[in-house]
N, C-alpha and C. Protein backbone atom coordinates (compact mmCIF):
# COMPACT_ATOMS: atom_id res chain seq x y z
N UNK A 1 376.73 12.37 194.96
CA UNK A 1 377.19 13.63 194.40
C UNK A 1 376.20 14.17 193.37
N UNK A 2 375.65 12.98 192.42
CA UNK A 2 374.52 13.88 191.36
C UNK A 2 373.35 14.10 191.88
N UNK A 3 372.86 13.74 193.11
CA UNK A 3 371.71 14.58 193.63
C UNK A 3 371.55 16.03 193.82
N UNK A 4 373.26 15.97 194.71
CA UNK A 4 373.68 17.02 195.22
C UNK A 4 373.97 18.21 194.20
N UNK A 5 374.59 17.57 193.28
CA UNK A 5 374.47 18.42 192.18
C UNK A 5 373.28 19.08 191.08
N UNK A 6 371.97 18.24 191.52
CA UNK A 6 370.85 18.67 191.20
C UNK A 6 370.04 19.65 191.99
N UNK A 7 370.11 19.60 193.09
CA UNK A 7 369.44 20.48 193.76
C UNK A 7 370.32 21.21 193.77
N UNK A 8 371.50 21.39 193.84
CA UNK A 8 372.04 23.00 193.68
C UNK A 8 371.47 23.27 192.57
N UNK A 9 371.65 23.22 191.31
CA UNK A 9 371.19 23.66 189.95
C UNK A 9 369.75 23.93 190.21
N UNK A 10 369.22 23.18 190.18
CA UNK A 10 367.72 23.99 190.71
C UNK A 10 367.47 24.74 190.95
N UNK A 11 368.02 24.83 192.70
CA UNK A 11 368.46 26.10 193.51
C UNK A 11 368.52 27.41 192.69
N UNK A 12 369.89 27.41 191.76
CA UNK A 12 370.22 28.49 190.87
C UNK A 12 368.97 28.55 190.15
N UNK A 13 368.44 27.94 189.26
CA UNK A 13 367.18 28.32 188.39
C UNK A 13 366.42 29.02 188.77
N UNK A 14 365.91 28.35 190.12
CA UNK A 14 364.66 29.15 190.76
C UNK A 14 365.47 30.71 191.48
N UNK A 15 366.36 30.56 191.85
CA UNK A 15 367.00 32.14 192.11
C UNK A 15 366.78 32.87 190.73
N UNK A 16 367.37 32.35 189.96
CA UNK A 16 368.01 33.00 188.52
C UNK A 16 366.30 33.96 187.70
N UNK A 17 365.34 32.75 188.25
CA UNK A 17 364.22 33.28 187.34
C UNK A 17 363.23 34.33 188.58
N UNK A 18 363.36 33.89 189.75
CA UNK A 18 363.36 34.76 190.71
C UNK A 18 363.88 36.07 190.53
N UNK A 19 365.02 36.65 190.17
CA UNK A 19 365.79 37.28 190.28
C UNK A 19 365.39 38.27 188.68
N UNK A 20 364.96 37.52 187.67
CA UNK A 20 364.83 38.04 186.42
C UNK A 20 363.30 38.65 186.46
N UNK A 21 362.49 37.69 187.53
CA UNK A 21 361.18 38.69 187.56
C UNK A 21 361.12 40.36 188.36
N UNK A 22 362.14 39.99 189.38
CA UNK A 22 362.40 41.24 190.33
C UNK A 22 362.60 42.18 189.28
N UNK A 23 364.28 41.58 188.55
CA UNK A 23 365.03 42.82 187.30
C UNK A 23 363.55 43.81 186.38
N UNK A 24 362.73 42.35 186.06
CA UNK A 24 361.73 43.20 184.84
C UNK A 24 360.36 44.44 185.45
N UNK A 25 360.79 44.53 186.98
CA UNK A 25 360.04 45.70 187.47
C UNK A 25 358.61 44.57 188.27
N UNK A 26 359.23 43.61 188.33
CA UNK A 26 357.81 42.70 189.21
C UNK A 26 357.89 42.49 190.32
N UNK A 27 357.37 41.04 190.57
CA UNK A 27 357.52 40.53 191.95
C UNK A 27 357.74 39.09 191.69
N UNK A 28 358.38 38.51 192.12
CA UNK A 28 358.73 36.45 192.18
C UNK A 28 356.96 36.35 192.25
N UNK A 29 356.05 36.80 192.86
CA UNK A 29 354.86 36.37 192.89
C UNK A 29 354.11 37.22 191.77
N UNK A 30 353.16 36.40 191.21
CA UNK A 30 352.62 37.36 190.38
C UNK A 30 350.68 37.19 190.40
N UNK A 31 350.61 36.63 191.58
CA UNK A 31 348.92 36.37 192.12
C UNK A 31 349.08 36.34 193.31
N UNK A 32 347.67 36.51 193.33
CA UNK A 32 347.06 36.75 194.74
C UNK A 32 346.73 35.21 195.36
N UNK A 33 347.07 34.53 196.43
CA UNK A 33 347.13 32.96 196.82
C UNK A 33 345.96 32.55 198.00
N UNK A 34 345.07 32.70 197.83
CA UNK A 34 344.18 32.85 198.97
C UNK A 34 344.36 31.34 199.74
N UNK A 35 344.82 30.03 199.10
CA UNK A 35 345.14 29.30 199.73
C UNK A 35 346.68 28.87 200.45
N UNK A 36 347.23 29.77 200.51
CA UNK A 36 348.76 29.79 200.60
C UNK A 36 348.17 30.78 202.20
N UNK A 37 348.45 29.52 203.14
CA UNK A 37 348.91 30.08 204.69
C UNK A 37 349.36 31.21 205.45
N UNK A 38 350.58 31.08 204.59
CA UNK A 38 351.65 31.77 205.28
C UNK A 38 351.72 33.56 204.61
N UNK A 39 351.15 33.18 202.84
CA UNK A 39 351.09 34.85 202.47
C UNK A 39 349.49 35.46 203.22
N UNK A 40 348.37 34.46 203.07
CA UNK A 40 347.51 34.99 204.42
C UNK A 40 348.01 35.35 205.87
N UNK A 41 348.83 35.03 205.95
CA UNK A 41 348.97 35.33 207.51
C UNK A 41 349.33 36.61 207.64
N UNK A 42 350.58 37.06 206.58
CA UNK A 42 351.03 38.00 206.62
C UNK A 42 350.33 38.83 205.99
N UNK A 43 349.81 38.74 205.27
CA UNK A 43 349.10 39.53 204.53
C UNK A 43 347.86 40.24 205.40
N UNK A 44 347.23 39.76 206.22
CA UNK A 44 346.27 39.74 207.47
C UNK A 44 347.22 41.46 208.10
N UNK A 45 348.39 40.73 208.34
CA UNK A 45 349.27 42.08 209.49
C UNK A 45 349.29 43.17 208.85
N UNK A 46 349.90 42.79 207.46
CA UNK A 46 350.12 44.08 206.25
C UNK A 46 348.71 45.15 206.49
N UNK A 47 347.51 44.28 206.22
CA UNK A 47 346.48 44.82 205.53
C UNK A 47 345.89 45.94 207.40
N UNK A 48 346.01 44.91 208.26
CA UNK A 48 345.89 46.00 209.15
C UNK A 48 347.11 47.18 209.25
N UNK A 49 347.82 47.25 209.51
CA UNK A 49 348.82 48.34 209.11
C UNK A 49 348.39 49.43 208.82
N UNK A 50 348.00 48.83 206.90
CA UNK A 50 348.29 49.91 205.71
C UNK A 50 347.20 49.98 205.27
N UNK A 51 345.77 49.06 205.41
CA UNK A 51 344.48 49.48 204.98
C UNK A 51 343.56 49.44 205.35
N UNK A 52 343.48 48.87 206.71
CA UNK A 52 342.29 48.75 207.72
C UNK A 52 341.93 50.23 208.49
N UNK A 53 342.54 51.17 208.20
CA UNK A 53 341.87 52.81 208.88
C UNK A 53 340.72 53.20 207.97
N UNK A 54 341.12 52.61 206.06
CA UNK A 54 339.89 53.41 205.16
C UNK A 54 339.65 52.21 205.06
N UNK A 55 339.71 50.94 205.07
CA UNK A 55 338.71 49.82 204.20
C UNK A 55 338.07 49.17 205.04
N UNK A 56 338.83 49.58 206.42
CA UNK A 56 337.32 48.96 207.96
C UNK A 56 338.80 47.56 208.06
N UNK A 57 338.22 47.60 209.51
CA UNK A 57 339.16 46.22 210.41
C UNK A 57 338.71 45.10 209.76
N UNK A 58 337.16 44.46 209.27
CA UNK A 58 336.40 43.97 209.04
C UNK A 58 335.95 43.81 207.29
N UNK A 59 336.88 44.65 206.87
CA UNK A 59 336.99 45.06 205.17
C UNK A 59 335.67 45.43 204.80
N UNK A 60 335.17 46.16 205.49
CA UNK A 60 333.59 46.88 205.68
C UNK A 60 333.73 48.23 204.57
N UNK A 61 334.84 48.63 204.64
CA UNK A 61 334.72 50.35 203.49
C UNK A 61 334.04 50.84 204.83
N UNK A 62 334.01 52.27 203.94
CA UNK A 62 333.45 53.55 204.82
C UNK A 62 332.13 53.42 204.62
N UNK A 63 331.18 53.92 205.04
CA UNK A 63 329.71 54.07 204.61
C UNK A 63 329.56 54.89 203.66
N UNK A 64 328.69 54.50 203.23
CA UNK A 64 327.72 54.63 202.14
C UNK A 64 328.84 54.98 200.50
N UNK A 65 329.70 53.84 200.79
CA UNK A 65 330.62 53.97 199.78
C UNK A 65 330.51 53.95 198.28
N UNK A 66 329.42 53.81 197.90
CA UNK A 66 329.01 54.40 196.76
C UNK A 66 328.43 55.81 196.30
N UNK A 67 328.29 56.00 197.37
CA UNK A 67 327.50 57.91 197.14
C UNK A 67 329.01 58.82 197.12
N UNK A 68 328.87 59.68 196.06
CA UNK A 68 330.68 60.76 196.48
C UNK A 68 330.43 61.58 197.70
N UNK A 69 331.50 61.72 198.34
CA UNK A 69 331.15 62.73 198.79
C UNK A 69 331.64 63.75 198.21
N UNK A 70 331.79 65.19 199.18
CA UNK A 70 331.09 66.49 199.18
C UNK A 70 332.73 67.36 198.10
N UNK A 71 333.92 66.82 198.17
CA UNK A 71 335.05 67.14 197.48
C UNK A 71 334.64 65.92 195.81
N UNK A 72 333.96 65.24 195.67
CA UNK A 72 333.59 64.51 194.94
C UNK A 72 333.66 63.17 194.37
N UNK A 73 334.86 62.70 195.36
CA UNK A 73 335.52 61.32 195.58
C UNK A 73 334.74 60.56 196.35
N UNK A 74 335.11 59.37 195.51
CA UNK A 74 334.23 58.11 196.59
C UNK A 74 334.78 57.83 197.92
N UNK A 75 333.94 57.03 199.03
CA UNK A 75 334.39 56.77 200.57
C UNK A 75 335.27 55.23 200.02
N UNK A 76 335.99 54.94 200.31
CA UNK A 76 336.76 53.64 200.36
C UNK A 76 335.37 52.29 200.48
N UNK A 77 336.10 51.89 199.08
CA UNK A 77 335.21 50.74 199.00
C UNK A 77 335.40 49.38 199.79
N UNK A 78 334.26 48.66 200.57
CA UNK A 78 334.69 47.26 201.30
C UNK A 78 335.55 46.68 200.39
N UNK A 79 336.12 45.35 201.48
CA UNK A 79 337.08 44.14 199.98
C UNK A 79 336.34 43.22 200.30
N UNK A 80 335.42 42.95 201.31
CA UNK A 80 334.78 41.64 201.85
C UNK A 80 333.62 41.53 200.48
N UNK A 81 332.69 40.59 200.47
CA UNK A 81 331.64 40.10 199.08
C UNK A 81 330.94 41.35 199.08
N UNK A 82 330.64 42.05 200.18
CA UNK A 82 329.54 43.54 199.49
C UNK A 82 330.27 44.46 198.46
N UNK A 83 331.70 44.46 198.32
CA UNK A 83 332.27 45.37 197.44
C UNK A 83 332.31 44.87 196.28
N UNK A 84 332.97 45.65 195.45
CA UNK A 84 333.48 44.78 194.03
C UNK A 84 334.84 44.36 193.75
N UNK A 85 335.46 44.30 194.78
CA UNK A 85 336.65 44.47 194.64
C UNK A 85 337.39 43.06 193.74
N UNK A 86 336.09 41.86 194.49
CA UNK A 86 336.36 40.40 193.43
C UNK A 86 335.69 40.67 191.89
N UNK A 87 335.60 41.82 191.41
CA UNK A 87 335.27 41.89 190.05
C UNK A 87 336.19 42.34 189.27
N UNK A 88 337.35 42.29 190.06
CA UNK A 88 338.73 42.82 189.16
C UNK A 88 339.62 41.27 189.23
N UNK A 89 340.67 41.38 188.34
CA UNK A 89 341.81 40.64 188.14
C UNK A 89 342.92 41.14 189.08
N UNK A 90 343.94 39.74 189.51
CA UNK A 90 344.93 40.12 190.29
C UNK A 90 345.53 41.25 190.19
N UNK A 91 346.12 41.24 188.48
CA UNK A 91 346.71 42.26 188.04
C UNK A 91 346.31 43.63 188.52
N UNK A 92 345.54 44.00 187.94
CA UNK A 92 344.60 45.04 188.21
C UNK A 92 344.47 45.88 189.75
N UNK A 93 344.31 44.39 190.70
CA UNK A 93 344.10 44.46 192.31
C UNK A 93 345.47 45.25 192.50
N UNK A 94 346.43 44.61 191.70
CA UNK A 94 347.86 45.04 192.16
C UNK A 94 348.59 46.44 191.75
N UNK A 95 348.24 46.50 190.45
CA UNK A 95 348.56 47.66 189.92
C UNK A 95 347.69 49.10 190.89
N UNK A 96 346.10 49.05 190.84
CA UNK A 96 345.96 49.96 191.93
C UNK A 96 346.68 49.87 193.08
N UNK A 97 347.01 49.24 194.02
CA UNK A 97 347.33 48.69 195.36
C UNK A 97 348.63 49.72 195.27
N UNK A 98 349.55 49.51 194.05
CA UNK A 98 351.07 49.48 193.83
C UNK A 98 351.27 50.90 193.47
N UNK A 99 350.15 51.60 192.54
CA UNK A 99 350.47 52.84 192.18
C UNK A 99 349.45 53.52 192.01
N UNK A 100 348.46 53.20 192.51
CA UNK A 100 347.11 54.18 192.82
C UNK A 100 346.36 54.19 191.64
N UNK A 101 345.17 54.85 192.07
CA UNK A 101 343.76 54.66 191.27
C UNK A 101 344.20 55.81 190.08
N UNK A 102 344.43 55.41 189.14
CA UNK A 102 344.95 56.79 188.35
C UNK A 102 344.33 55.76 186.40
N UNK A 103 344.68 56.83 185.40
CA UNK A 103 344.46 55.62 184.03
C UNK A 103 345.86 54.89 183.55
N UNK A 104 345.81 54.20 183.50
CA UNK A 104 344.91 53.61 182.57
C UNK A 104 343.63 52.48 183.66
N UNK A 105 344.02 52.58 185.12
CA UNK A 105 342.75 52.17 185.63
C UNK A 105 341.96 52.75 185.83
N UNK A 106 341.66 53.93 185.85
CA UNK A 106 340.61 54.59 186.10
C UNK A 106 340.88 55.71 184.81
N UNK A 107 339.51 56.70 184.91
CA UNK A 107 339.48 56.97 183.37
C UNK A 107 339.88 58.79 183.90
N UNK A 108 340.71 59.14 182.64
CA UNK A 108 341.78 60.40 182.97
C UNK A 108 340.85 61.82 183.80
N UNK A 109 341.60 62.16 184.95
CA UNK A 109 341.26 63.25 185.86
C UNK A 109 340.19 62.66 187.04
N UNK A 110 339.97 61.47 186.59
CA UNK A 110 339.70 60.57 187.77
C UNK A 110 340.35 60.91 189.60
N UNK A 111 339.74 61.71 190.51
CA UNK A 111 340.47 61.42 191.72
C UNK A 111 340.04 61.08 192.80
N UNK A 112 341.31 60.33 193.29
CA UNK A 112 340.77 59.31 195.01
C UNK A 112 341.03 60.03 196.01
N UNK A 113 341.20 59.16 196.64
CA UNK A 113 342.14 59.45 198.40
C UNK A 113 343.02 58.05 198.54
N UNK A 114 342.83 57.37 197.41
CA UNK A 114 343.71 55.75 197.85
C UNK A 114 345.12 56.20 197.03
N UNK A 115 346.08 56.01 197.98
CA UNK A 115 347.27 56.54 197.96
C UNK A 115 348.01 55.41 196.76
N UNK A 116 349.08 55.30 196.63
CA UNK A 116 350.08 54.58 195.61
C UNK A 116 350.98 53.84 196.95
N UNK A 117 350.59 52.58 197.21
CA UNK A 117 351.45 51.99 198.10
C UNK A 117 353.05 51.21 197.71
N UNK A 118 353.61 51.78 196.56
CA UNK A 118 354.35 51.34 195.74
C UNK A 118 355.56 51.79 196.45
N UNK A 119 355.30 52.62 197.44
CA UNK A 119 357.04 53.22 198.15
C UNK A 119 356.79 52.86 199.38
N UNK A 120 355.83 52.46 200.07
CA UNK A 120 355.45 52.08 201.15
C UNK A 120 355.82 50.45 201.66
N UNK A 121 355.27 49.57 200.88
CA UNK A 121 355.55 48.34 200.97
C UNK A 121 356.48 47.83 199.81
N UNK A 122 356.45 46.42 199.91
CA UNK A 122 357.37 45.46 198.73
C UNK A 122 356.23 45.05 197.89
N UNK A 123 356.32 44.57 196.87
CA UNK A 123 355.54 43.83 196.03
C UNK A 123 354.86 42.84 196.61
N UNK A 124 355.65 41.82 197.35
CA UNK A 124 355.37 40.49 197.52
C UNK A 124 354.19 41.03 199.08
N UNK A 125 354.06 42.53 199.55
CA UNK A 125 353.00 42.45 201.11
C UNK A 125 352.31 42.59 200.36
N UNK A 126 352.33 43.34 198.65
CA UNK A 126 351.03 43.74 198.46
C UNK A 126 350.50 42.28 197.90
N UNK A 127 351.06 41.10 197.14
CA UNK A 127 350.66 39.98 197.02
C UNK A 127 349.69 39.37 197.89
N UNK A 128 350.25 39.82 199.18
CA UNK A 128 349.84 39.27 200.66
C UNK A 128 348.98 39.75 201.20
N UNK A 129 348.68 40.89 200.99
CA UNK A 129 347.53 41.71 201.85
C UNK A 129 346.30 41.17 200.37
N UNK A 130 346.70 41.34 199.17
CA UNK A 130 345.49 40.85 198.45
C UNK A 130 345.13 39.21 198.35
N UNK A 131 346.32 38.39 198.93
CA UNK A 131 345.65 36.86 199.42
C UNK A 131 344.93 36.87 200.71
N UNK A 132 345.23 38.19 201.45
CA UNK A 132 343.87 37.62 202.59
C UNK A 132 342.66 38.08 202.25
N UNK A 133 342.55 39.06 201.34
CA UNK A 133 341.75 39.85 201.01
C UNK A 133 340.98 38.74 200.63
N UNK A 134 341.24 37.83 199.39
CA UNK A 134 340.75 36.77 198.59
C UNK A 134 340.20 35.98 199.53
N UNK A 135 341.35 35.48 200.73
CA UNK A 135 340.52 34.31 201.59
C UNK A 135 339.36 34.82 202.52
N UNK A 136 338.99 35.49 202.40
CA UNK A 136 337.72 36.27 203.46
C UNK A 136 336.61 35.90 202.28
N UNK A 137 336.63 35.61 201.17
CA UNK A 137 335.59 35.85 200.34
C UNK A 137 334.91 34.96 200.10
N UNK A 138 333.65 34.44 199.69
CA UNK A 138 332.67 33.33 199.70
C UNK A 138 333.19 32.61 198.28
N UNK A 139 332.76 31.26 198.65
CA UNK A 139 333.24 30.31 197.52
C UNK A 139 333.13 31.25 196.23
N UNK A 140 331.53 31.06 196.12
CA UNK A 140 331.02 31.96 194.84
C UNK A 140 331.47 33.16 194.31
N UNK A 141 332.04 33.87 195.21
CA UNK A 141 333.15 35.36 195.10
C UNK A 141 334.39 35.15 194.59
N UNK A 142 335.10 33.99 195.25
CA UNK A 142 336.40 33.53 194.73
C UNK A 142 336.46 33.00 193.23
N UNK A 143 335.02 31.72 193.10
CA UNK A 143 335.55 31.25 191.90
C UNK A 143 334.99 32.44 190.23
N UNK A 144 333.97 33.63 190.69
CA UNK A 144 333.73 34.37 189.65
C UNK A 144 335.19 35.15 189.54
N UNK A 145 335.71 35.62 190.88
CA UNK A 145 337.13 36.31 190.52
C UNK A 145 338.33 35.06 189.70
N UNK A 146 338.50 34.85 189.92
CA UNK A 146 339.32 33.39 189.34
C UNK A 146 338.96 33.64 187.49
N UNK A 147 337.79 33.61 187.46
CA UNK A 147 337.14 33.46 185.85
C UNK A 147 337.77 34.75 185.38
N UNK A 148 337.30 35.93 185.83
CA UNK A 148 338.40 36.75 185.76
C UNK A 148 339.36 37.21 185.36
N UNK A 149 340.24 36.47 186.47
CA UNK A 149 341.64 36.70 186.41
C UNK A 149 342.57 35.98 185.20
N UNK A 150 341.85 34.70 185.20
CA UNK A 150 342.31 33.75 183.82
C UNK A 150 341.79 34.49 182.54
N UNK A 151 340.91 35.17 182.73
CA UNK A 151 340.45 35.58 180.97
C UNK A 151 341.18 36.71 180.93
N UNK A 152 341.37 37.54 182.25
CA UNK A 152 342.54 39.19 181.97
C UNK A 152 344.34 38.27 181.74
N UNK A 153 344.17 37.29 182.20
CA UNK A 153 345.91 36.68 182.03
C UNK A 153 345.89 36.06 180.36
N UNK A 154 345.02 35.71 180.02
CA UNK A 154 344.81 35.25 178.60
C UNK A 154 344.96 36.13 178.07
N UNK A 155 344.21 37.12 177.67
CA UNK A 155 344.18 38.85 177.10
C UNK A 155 345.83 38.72 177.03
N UNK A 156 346.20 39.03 178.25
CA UNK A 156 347.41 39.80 178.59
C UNK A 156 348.58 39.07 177.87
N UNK A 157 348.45 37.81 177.59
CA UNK A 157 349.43 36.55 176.86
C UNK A 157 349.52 36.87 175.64
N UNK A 158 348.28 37.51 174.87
CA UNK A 158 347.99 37.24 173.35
C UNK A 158 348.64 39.05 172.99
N UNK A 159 348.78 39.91 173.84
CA UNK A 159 349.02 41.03 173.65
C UNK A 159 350.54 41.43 173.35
């Protein structure tokens, strides 16, 4: 009976704190898992879907994605190692992903064409589409993003 009665309680915890990250406007996940299987897998389907028309099948970007073009916006940047996209923090990855390139990420009157996928998907695809994003990337890509992400989560602790 007190096993049984432990793993229920558990159970509840991990719902309960589950449930309190959803309430505070998040997601139960709060990184990107490049070694986690199963959010790659899905994340793979998501990303063709919802971002493989501007970021390439191949996470290639448009060409010559650093030059603006002719309305004055940039072409969609690769996610594979030629972009920069591993020079940001999860956070960051997510917050654009979730509600578009706007400030406080980008600097005011700033404009894209990368939409706000925040009514489109759940939190947890966009988790997923940015863990496959991660697992496509070279050791050396992963562990400078990582450095990263721990010094923007530190910041973000002390704030």
């Amino acid at each position: 009976m007190k096993p049984f009665f432990l793993l229920v309680a558990g159970g509840l915890i991990v719902l309960a704190l589950g449930a309190l990250a959803l309430w505070r406007g998040g997601s139960a996940l709060d990184r990107a898992d490049p070694e986690n299987a199963v959010q790659v897998a899905r994340g793979r389907v998501a990303y063709a879907q919802h971002c493989a028309s501007c970021h390439g099948d191949s996470l290639q970007g448009q060409p010559n994605w650093r030059q603006r073009k002719a309305d004055g916006k940039l072409p969609a940047p690769p996610h594979d190692d030629t972009g920069h996209t591993w020079h940001h923090a999860d956070q960051q990855l997510f917050r654009i992903t979730k509600d578009g390139v706007k400030p406080p990420l980008a600097p005011e009157g700033y404009e894209s064409d990368m939409p706000a996928f925040g009514d489109v998907i759940s939190d947890e695809e966009i988790w997923e589409v940015l863990s496959f994003i991660k697992s496509t990337w070279a050791e050396k890509s992963r562990a400078y993003q990582e450095r990263i992400d721990q010094a923007f989560r530190k910041q973000a602790k002390q704030e």
